[in-house]
N, C-alpha and C. Protein backbone atom coordinates (compact mmCIF):
# COMPACT_ATOMS: atom_id res chain seq x y z
N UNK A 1 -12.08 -16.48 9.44
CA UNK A 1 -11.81 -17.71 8.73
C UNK A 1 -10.66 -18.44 9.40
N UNK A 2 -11.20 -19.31 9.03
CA UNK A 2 -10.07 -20.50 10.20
C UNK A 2 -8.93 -20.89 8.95
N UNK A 3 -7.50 -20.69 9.94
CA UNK A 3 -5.83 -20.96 8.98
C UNK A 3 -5.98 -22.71 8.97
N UNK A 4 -5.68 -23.11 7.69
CA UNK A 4 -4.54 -24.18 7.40
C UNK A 4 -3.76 -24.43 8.71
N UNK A 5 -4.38 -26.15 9.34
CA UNK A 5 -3.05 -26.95 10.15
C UNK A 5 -2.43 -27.73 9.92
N UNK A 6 -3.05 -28.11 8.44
CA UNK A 6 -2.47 -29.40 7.57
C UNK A 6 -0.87 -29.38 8.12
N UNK A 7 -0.49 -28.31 7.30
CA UNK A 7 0.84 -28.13 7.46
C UNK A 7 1.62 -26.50 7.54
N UNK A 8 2.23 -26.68 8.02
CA UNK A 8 3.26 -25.63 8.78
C UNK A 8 4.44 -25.03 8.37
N UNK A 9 4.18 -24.65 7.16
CA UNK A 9 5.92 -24.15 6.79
C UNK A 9 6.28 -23.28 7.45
N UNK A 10 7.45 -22.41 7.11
CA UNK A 10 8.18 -21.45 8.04
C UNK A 10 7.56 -20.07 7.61
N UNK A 11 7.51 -19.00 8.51
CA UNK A 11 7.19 -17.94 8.09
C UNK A 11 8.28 -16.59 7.24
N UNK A 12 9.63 -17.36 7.05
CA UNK A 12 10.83 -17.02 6.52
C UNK A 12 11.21 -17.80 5.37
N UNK A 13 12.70 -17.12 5.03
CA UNK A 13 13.28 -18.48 3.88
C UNK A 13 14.09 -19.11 4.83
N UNK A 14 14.48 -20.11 5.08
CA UNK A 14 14.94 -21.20 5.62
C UNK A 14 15.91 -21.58 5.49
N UNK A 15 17.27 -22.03 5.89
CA UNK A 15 18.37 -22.31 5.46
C UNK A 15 18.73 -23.18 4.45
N UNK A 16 18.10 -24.28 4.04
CA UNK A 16 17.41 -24.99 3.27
C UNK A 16 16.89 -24.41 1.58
N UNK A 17 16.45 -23.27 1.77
CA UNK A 17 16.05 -22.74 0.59
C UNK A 17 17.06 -21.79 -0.12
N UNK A 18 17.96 -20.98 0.92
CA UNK A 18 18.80 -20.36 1.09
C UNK A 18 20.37 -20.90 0.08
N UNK A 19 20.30 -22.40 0.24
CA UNK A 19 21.07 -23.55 0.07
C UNK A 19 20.40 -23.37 -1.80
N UNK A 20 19.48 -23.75 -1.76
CA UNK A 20 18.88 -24.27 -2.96
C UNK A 20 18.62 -23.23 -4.27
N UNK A 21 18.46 -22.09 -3.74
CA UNK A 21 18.79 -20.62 -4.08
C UNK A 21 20.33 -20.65 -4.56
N UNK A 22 21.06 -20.49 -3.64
CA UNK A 22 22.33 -20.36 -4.37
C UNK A 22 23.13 -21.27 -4.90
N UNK A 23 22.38 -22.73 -5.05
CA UNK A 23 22.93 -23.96 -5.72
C UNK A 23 22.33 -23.48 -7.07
N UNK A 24 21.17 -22.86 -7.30
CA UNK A 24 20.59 -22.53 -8.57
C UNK A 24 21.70 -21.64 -9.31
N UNK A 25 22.04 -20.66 -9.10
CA UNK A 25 22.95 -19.37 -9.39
C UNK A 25 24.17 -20.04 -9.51
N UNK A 26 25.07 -20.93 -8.98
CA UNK A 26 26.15 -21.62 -9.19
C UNK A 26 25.87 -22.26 -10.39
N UNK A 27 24.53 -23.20 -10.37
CA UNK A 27 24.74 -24.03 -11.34
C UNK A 27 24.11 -23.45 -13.13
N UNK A 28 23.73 -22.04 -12.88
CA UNK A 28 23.65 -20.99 -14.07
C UNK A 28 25.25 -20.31 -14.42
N UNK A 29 26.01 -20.09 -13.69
CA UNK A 29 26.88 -19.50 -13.81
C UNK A 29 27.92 -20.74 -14.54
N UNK A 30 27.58 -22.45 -14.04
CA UNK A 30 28.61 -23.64 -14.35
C UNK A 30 28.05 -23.67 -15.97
N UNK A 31 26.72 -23.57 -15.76
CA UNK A 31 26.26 -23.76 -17.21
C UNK A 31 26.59 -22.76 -18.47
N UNK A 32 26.57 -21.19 -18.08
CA UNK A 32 26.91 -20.51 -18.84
C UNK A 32 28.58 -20.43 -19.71
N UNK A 33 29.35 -21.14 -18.99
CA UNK A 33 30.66 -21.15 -19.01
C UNK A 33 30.98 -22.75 -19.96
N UNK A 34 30.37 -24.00 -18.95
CA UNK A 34 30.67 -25.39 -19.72
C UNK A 34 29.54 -25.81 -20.18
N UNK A 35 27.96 -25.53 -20.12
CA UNK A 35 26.87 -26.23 -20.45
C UNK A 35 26.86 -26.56 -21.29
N UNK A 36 25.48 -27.10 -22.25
CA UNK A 36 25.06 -27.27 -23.81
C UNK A 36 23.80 -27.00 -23.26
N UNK A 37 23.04 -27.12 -24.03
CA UNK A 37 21.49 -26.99 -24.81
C UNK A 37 20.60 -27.66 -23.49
N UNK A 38 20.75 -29.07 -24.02
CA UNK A 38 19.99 -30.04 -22.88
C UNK A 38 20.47 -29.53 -21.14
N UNK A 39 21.82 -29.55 -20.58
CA UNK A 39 21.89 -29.34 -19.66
C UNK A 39 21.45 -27.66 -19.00
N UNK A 40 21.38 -26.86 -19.76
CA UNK A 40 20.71 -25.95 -19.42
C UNK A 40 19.49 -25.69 -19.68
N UNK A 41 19.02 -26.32 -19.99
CA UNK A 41 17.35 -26.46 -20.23
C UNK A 41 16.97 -27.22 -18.98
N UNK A 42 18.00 -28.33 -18.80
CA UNK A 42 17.25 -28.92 -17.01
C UNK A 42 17.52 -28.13 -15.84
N UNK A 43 18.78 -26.89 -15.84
CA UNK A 43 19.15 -26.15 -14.80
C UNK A 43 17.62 -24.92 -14.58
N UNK A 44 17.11 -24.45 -15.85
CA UNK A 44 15.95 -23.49 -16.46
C UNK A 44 14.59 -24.07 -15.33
N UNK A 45 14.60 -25.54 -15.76
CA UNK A 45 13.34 -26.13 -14.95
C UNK A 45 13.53 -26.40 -13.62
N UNK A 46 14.89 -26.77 -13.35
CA UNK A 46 15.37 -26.67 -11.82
C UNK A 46 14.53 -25.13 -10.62
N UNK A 47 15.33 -23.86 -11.61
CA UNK A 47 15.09 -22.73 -10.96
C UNK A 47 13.17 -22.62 -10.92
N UNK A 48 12.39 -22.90 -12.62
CA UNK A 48 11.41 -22.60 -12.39
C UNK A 48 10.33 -23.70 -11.06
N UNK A 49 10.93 -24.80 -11.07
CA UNK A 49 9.96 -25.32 -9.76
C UNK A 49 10.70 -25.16 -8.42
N UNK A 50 11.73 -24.26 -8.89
CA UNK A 50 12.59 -24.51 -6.80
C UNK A 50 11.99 -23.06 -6.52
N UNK A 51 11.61 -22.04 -7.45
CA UNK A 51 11.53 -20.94 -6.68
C UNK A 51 9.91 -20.83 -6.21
N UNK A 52 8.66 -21.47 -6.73
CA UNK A 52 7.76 -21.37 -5.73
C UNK A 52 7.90 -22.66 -4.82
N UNK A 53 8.55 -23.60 -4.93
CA UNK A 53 8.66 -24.45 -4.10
C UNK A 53 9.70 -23.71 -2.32
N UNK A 54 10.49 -22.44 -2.67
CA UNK A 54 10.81 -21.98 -2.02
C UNK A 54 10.23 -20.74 -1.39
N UNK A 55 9.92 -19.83 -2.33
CA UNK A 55 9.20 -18.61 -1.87
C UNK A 55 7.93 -18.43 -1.18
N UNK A 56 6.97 -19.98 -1.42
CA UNK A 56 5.44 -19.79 -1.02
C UNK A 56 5.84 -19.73 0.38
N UNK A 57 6.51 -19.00 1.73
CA UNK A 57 6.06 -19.73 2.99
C UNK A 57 4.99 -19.00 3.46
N UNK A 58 5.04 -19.29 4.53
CA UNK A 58 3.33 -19.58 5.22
C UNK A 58 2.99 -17.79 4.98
N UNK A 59 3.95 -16.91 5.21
CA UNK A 59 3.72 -15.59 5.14
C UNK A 59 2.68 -15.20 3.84
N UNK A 60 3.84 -15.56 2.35
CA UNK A 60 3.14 -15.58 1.77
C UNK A 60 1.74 -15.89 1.57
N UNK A 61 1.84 -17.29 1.76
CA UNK A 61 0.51 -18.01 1.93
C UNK A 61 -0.72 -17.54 2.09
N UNK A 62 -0.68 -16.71 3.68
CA UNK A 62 -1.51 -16.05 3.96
C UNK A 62 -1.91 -14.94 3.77
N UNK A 63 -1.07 -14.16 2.94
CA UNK A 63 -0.89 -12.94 2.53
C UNK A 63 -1.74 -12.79 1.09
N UNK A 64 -1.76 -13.67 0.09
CA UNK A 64 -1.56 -14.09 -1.48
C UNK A 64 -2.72 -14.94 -1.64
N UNK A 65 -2.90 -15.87 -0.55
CA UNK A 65 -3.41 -17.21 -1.50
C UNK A 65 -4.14 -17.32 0.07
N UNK A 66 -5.21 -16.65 1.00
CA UNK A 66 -5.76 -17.28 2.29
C UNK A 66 -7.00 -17.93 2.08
N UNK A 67 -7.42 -18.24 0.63
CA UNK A 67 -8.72 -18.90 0.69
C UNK A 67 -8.09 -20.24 -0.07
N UNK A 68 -7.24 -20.56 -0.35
CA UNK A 68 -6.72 -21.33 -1.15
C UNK A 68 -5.08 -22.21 -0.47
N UNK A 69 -4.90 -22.00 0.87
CA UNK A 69 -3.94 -22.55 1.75
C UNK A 69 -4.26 -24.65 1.73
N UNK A 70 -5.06 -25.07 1.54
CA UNK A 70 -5.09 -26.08 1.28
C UNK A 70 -4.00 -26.57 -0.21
N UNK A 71 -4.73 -26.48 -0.83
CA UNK A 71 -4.11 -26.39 -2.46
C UNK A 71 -2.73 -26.10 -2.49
N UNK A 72 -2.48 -25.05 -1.81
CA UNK A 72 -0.91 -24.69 -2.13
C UNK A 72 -0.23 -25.27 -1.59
N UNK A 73 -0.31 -26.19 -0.32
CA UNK A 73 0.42 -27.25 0.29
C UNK A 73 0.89 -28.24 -0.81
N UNK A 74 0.12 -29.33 -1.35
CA UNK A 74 0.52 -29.91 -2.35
C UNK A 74 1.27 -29.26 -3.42
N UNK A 75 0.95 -28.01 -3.54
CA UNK A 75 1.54 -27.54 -4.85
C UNK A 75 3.15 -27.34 -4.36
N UNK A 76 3.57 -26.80 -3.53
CA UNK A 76 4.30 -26.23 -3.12
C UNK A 76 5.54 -27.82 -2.73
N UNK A 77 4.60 -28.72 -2.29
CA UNK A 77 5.51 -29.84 -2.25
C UNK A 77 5.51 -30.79 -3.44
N UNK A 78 4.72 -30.69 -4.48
CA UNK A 78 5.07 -31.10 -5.99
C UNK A 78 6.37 -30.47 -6.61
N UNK A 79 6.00 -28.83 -6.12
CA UNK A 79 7.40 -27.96 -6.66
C UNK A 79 9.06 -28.58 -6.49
N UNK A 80 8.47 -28.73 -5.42
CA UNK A 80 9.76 -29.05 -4.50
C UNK A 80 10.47 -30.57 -5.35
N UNK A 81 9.59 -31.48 -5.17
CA UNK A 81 9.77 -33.25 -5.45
C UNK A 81 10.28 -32.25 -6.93
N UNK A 82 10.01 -31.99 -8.15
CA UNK A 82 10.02 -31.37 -9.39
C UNK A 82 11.58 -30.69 -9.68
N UNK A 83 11.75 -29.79 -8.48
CA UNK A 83 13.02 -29.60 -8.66
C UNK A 83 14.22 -30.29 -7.93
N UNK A 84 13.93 -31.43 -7.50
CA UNK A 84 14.86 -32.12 -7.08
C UNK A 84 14.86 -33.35 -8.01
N UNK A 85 14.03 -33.69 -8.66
CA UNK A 85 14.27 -34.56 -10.07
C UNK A 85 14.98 -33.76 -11.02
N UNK A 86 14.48 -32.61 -11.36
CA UNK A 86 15.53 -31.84 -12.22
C UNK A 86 17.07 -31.90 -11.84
N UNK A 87 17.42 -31.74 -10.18
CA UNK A 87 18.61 -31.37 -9.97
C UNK A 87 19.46 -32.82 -10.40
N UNK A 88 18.68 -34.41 -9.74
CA UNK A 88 19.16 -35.27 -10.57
C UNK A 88 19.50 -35.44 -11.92
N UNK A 89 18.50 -35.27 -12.28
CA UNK A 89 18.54 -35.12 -13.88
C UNK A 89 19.86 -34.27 -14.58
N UNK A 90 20.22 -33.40 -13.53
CA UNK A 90 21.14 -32.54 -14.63
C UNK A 90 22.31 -33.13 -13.93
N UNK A 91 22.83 -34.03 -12.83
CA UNK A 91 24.01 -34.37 -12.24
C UNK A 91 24.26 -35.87 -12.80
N UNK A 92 23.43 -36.15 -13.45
CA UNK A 92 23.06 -37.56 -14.48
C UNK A 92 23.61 -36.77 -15.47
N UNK A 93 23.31 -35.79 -16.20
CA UNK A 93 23.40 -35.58 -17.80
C UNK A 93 25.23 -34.97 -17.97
N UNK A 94 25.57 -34.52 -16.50
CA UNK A 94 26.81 -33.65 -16.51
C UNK A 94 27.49 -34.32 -16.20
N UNK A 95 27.50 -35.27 -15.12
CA UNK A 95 28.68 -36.45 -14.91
C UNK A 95 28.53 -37.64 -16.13
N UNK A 96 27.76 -37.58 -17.25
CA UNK A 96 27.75 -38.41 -18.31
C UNK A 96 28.57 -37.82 -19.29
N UNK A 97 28.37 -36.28 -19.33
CA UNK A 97 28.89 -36.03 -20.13
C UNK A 97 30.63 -35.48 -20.04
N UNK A 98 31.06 -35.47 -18.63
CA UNK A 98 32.27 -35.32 -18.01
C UNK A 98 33.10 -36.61 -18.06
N UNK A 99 32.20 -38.05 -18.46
CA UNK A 99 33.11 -38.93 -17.62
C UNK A 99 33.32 -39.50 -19.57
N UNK A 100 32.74 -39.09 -20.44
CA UNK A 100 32.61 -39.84 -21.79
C UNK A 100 33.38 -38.67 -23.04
């Protein structure tokens, strides 16, 4: 069976994800200490779309999901767009609620 050329992720985690990974864990640890309700409920959805937006790479991919490598491209970059609205979302709700 012929691989996915659509697109090309890395066959590792990436420095990039690495980044986004431990921006998650910082911003659980900021929340557990100063959060509320709402702002940790957007940090919750942060982690749940950054971590397959991070973990699917191509290894996986092919490992997990080789009849289905089409599909997971989009998915994997919905994840991604998903948790980077979240990360807005919660630097909106925390500098609102820091500056008021």
């Amino acid at each position: 069976m012929e691989k996915s050329t659509l697109w090309m992720p890395e066959n590792n985690i990436g420095r990039l994800s690495w980044v986004a990974m431990l921006l998650c864990i910082g911003l659980f640890i900021y929340e557990y200490f100063w959060g509320n309700d709402f702002t940790t409920m957007v940090v919750m959805l942060y982690c749940s779309f950054m971590l397959p937006a991070v973990l699917l790479t191509r290894r996986v991919q092919e490992k997990y999901f080789i009849y289905t490598l089409e599909y997971i491209v989009p998915f994997r970059k919905f994840t991604a767009l998903m948790s980077l609205v979240f990360l807005c979302i919660w630097l909106i709700a925390t500098s609102l609620q820091l500056f008021h």
